[in-house]
C-alpha atoms as a PDB file:
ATOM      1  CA  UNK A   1     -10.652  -1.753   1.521  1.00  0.00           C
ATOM      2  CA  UNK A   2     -14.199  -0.282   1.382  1.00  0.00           C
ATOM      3  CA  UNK A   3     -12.845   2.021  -0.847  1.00  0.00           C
ATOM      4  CA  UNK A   4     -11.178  -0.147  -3.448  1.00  0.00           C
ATOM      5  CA  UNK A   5     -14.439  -2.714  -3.072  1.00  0.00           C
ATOM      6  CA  UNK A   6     -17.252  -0.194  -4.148  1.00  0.00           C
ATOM      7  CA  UNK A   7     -14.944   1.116  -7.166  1.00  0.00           C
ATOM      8  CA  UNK A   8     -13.871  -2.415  -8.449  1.00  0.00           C
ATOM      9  CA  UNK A   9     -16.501  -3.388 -11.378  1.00  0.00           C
ATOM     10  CA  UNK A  10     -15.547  -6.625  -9.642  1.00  0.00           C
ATOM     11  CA  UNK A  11     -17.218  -5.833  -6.524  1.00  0.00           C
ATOM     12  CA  UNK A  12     -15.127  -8.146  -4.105  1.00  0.00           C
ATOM     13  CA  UNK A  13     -11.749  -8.655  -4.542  1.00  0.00           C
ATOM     14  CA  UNK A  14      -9.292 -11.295  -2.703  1.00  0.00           C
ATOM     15  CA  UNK A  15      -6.948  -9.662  -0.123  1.00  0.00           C
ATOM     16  CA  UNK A  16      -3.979 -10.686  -1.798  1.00  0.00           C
ATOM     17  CA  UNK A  17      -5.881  -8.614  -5.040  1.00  0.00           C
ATOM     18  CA  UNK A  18      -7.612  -5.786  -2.936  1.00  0.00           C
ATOM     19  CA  UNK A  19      -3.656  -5.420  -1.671  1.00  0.00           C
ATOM     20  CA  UNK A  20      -1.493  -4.883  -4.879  1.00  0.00           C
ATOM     21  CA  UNK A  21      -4.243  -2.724  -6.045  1.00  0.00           C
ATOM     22  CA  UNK A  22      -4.356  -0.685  -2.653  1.00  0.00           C
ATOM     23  CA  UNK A  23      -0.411  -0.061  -3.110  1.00  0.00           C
ATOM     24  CA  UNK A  24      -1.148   0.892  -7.017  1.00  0.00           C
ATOM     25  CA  UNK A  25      -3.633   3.703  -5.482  1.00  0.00           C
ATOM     26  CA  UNK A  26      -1.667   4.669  -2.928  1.00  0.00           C
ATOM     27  CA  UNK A  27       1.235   5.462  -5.672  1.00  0.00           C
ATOM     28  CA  UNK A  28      -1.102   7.153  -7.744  1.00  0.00           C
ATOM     29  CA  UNK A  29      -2.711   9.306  -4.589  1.00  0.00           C
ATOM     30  CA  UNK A  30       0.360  10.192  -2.759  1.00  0.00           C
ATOM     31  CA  UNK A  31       1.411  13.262  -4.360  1.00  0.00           C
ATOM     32  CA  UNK A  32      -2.237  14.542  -2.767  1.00  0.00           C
ATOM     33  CA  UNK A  33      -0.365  14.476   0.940  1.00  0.00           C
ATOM     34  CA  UNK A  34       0.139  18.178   2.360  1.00  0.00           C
ATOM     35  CA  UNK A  35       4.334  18.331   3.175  1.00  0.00           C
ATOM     36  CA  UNK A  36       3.933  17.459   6.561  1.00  0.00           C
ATOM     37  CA  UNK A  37       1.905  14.237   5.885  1.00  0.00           C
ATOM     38  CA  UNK A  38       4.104  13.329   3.106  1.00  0.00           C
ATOM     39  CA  UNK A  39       7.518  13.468   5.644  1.00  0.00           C
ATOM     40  CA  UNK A  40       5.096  11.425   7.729  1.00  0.00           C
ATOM     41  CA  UNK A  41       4.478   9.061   5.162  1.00  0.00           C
ATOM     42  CA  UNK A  42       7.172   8.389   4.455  1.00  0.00           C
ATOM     43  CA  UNK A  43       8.947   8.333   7.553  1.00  0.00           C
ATOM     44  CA  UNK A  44       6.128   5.853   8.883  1.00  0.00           C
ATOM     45  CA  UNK A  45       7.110   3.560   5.710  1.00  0.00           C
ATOM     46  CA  UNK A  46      10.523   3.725   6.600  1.00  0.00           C
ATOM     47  CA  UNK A  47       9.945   1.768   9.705  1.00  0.00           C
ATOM     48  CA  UNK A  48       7.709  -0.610   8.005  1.00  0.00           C
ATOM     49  CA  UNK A  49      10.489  -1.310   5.544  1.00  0.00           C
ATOM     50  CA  UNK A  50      13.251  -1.310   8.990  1.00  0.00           C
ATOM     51  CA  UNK A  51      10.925  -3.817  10.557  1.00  0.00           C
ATOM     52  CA  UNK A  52      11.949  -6.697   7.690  1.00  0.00           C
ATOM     53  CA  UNK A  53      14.818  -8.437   7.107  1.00  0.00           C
ATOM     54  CA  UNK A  54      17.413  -7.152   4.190  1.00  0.00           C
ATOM     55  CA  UNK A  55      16.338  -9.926   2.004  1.00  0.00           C
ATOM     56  CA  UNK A  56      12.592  -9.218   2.713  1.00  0.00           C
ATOM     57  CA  UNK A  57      12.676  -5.437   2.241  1.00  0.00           C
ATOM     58  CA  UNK A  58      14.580  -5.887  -1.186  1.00  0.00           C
ATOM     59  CA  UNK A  59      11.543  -8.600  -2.617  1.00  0.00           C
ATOM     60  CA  UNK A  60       9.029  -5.956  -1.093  1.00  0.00           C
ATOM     61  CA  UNK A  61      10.833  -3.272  -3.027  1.00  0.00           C
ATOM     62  CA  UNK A  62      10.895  -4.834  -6.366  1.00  0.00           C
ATOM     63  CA  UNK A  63       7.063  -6.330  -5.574  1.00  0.00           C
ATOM     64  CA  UNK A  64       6.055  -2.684  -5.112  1.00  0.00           C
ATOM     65  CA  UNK A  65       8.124  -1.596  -7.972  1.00  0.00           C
ATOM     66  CA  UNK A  66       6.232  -4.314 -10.540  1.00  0.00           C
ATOM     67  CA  UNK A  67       3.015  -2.879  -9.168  1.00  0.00           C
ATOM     68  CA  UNK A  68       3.794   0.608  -9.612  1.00  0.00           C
ATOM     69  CA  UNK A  69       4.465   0.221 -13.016  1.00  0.00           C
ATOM     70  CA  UNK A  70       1.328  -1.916 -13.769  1.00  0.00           C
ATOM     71  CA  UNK A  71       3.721  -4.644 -14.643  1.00  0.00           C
ATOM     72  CA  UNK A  72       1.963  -8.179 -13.384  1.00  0.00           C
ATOM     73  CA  UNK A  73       2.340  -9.908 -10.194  1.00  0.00           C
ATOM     74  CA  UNK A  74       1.288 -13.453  -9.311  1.00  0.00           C
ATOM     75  CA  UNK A  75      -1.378 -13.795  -6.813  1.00  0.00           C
ATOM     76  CA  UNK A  76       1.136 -16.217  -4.790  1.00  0.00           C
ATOM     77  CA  UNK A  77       3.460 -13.258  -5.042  1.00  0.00           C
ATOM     78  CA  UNK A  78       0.383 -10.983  -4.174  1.00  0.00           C
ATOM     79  CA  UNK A  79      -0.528 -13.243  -1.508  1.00  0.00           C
ATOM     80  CA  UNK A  80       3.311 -13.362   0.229  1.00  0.00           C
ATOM     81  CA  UNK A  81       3.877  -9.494   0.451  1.00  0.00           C
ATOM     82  CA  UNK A  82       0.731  -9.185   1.430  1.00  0.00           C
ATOM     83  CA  UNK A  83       1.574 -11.324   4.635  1.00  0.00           C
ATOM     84  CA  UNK A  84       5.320  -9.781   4.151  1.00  0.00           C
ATOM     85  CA  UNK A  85       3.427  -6.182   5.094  1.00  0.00           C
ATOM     86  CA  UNK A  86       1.058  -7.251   7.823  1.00  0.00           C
ATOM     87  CA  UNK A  87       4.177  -9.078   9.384  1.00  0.00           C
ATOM     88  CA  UNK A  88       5.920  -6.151   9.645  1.00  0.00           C
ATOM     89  CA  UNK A  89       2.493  -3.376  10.615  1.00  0.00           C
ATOM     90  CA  UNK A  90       2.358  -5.694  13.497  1.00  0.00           C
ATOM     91  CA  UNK A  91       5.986  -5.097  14.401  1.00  0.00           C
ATOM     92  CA  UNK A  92       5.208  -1.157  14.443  1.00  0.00           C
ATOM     93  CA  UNK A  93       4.125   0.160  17.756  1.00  0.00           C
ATOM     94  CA  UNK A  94       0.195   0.888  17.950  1.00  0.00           C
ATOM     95  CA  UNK A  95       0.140   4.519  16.905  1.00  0.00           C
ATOM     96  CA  UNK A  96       2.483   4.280  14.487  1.00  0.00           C
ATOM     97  CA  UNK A  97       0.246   1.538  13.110  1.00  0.00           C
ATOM     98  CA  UNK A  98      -2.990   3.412  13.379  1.00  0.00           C
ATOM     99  CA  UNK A  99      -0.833   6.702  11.446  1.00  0.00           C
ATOM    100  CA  UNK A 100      -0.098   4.628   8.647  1.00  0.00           C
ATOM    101  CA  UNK A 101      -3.463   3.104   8.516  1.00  0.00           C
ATOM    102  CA  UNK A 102      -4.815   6.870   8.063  1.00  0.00           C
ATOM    103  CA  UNK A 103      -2.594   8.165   5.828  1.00  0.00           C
ATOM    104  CA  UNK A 104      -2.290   5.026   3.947  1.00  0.00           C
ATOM    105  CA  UNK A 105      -6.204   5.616   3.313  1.00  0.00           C
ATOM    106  CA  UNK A 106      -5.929   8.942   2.413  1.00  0.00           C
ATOM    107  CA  UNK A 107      -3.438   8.278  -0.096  1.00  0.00           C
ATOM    108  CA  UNK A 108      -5.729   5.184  -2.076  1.00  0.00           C
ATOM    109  CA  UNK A 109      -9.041   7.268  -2.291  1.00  0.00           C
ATOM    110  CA  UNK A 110      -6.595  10.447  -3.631  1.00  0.00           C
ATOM    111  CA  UNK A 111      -5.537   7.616  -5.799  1.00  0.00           C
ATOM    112  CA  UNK A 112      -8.952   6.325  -6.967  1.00  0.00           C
ATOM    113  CA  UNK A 113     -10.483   9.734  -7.299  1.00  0.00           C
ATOM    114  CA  UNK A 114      -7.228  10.618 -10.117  1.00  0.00           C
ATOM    115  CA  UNK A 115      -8.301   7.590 -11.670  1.00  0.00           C
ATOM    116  CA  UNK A 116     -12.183   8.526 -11.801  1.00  0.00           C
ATOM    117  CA  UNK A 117     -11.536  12.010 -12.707  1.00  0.00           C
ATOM    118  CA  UNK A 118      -9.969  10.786 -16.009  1.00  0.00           C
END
């Protein structure tokens, strides 16, 4: 979040804002992952996804998909995956949690520094 805040010319952003544009980074930054984080990654996402419904994961999916490709989202739309996600960290045991939380943060500053490199 600290991250996202000090590089928005915005300064402070909603959560439902500060997460579609965390997700956005986190696209951009994951290819920075070494090949162990990256199974990691994704394996830790995998449960995240496992810990919603079929329904849920397949509006997450899309959600992420729209954000991905810069296409717009509502800020209700923001707002529900946001809770959608959260929902579902909780749902993850503690270290599992605290992994994603790491790499997750790795991934959006690897994402913000491509974009300020530009």
């Amino acid at each position: 979040v600290e991250a996202l805040m000090t590089r928005s010319a915005a300064g402070v952003l909603d959560p439902p804002e500060t997460f579609r544009r965390a997700y956005f980074q986190a696209g951009r930054g994951s290819a920075s992952l070494n090949a162990g984080e990256a199974r990691e990654f994704r394996s830790l996402n995998s449960a995240l996804y496992a810990a919603l419904s079929g329904s849920e994961r397949a509006r997450l999916g899309a959600y992420l998909e729209r954000v991905r490709a810069q296409r717009p989202a509502a800020p209700l739309e923001d707002a529900a995956m946001c809770r959608l996600v959260k929902t579902a960290l909780l749902r993850l045991p503690a270290q599992k949690q605290t992994q994603l939380r790491v790499l997750f943060e790795k991934v959006i500053v690897a994402g913000l520094d491509r974009a300020a490199a530009r």
